[in-house]
C-alpha atoms as a PDB file:
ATOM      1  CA  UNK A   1    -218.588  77.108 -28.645  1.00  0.00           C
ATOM      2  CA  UNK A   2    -220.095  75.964 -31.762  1.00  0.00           C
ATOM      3  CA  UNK A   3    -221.504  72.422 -32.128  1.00  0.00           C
ATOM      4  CA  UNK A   4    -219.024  70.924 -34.282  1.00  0.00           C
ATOM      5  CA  UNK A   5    -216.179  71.854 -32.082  1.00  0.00           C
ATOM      6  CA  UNK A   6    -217.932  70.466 -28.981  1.00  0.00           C
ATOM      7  CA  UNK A   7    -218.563  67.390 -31.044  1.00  0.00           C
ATOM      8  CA  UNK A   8    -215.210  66.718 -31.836  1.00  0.00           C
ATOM      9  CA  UNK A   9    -214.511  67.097 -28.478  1.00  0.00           C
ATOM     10  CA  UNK A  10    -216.058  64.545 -27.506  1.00  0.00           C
ATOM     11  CA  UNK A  11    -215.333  62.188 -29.985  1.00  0.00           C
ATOM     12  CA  UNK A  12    -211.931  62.884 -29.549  1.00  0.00           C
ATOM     13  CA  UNK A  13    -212.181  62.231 -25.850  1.00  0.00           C
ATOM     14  CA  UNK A  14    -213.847  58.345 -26.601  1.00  0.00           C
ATOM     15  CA  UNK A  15    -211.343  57.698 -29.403  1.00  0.00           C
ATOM     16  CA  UNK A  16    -208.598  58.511 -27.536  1.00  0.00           C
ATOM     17  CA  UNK A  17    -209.667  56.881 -24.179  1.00  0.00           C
ATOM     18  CA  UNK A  18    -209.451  53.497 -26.158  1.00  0.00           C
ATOM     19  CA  UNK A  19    -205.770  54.333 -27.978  1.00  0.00           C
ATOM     20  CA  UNK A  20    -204.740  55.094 -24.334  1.00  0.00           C
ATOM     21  CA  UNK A  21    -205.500  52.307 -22.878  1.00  0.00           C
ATOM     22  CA  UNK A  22    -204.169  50.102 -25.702  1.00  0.00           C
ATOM     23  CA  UNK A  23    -201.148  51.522 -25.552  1.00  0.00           C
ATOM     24  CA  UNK A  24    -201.123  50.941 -21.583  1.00  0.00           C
ATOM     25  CA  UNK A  25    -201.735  47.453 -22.361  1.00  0.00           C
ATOM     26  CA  UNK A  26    -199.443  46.819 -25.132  1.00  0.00           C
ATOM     27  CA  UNK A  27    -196.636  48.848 -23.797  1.00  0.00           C
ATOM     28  CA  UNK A  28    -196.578  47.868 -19.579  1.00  0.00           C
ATOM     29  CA  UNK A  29    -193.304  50.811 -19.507  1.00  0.00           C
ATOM     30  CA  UNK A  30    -196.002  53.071 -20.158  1.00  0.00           C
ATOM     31  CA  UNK A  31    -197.616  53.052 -17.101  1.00  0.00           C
ATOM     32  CA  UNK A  32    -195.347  54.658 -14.919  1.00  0.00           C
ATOM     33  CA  UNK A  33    -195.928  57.955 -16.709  1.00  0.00           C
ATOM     34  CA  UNK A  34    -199.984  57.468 -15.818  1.00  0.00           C
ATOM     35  CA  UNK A  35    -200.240  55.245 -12.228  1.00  0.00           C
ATOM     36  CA  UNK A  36    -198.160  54.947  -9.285  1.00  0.00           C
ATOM     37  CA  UNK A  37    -195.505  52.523  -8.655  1.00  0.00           C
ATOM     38  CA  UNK A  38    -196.759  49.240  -7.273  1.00  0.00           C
ATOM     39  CA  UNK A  39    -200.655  49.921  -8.871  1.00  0.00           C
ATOM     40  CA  UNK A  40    -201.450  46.068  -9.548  1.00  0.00           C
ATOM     41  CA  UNK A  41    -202.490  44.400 -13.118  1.00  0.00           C
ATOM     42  CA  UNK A  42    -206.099  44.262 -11.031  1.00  0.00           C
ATOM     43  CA  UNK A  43    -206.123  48.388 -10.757  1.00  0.00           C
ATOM     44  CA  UNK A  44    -205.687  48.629 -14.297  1.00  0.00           C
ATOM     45  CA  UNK A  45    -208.458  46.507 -15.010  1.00  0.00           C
ATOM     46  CA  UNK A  46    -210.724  47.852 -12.725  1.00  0.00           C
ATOM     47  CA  UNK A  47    -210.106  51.346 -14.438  1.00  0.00           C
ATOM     48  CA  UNK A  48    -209.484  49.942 -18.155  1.00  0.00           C
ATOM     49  CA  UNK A  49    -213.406  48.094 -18.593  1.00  0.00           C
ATOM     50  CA  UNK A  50    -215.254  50.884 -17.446  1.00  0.00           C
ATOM     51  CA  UNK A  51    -213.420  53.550 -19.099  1.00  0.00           C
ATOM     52  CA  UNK A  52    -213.892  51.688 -22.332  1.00  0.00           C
ATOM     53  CA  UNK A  53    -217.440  50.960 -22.021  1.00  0.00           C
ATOM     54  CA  UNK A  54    -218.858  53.989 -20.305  1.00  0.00           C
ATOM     55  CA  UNK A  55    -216.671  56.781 -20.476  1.00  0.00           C
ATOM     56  CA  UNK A  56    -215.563  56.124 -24.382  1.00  0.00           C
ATOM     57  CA  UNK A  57    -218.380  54.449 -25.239  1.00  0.00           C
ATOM     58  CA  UNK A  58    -220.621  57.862 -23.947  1.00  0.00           C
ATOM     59  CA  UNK A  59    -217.888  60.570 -25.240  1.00  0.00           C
ATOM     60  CA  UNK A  60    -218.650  59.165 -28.892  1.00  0.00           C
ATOM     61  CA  UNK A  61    -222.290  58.818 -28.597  1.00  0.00           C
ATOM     62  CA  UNK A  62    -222.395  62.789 -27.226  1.00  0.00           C
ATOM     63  CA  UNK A  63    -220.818  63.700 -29.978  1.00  0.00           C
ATOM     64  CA  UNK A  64    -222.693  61.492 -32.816  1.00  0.00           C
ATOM     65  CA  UNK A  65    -225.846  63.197 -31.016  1.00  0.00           C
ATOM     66  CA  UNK A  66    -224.560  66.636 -31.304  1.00  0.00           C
ATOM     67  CA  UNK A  67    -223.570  66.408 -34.926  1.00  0.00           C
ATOM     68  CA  UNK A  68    -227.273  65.040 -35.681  1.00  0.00           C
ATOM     69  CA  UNK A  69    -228.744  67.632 -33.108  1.00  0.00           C
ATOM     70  CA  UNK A  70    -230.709  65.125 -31.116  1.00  0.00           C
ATOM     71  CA  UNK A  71    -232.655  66.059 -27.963  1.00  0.00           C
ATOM     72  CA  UNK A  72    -230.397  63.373 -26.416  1.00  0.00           C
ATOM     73  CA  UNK A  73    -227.324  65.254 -26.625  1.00  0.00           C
ATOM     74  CA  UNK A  74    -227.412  67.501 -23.817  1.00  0.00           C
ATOM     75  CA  UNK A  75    -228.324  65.026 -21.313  1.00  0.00           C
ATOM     76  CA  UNK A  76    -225.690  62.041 -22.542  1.00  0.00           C
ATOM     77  CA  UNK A  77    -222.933  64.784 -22.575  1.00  0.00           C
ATOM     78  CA  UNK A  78    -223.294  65.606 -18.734  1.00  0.00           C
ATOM     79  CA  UNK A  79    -223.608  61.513 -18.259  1.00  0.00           C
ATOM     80  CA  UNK A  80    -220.189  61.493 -20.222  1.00  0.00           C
ATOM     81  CA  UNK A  81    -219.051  64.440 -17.634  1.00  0.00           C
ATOM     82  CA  UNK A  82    -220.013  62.280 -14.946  1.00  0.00           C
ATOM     83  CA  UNK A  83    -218.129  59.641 -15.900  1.00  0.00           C
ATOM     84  CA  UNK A  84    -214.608  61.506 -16.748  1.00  0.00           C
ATOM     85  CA  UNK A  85    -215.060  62.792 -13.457  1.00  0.00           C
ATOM     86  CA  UNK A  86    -215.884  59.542 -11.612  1.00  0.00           C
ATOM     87  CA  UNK A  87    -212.664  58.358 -13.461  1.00  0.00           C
ATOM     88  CA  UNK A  88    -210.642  61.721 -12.510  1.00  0.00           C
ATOM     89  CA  UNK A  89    -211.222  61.079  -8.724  1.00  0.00           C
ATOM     90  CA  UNK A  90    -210.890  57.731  -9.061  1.00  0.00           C
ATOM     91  CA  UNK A  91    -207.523  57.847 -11.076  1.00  0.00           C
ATOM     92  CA  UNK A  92    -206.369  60.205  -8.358  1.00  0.00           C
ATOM     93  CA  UNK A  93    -207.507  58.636  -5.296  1.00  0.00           C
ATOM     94  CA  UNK A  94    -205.402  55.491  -7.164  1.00  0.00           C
ATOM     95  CA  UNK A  95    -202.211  57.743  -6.946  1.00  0.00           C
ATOM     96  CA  UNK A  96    -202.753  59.610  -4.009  1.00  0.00           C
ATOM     97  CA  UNK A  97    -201.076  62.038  -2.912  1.00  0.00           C
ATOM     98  CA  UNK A  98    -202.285  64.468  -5.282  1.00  0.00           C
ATOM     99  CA  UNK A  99    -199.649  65.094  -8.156  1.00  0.00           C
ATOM    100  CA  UNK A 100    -197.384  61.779  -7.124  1.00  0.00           C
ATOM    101  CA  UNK A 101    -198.144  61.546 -11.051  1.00  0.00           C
ATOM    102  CA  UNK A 102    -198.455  64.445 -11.929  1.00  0.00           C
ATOM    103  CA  UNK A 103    -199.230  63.988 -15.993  1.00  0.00           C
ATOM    104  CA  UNK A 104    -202.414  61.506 -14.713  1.00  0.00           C
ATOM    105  CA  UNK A 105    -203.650  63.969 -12.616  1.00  0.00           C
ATOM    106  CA  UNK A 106    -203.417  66.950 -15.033  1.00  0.00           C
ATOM    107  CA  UNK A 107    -204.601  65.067 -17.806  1.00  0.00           C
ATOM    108  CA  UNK A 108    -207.783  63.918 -15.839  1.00  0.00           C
ATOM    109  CA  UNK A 109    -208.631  67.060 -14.621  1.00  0.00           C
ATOM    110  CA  UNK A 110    -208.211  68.703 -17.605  1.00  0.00           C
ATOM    111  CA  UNK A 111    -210.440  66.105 -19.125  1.00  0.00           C
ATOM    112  CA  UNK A 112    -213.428  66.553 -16.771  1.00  0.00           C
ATOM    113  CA  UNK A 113    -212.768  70.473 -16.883  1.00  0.00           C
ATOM    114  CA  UNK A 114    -213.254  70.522 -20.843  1.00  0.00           C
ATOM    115  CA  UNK A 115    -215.953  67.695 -20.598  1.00  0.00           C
ATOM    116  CA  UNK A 116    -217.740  69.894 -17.984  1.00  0.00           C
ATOM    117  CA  UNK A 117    -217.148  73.390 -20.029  1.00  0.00           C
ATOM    118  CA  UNK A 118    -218.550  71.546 -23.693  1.00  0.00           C
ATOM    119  CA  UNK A 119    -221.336  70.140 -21.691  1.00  0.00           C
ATOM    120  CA  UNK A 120    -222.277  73.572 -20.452  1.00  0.00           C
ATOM    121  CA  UNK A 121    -221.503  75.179 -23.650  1.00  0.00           C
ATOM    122  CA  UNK A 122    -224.211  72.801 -25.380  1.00  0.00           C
ATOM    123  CA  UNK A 123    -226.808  73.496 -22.228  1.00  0.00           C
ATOM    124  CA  UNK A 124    -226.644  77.370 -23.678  1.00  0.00           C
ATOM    125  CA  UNK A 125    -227.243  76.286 -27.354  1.00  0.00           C
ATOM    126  CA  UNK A 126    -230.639  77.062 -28.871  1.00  0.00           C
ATOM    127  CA  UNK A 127    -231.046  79.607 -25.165  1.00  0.00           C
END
């Protein structure tokens, strides 16, 4: 996987995160398609911050840092893994049973699947 492509990965992933959960917030229908029925205003929050500031926030660094080829890249691209997938089981321990909602769960582990395989994919560069 070439750098540019696991760059834009990433930034995709952190731009995206924050359109999402605009939309969740400026559209409440929404968020039936994405949480389970009766998941409180509080829930939301609780997922919205910390997606935004650490899971967005460390998607677009990774892939500034690839593009510019820093040292820093490899590391801050598993953090970012870590994150999605703090969010994944998170997200599905929210709307448990697994696949009550089913486009959430898909979506999340699909996210920390392809956040786990760029991340890996990077750890080979320069080998």
């Amino acid at each position: 996987m070439k750098q540019k492509l696991i760059a834009g990965y990433f930034l995709a992933q952190g731009s995206l995160t924050v359109f999402w959960w605009v939309w969740l917030f400026n559209a409440p229908d929404s968020r039936s398609l994405f949480f389970a029925p009766g998941t409180g205003d509080a829930v939301l929050n609780w997922f919205a911050y910390p997606d935004i500031a650490v899971f967005s926030a460390a998607s677009v660094a990774a892939g500034v840092l690839v593009l510019c080829k820093s040292k820093a890249a490899k590391p801050l691209a598993w953090i970012t893994t870590g994150a999605v997938a703090y969010a994944c089981v998170g997200g599905i321990a929210v709307n448990w049973p697994l696949f009550q909602v089913p486009l959430a769960d898909v979506a999340m582990i699909a996210a920390t699947t392809a956040s786990a395989y760029a991340s890996f994919r990077l750890e080979q560069q320069d080998e």
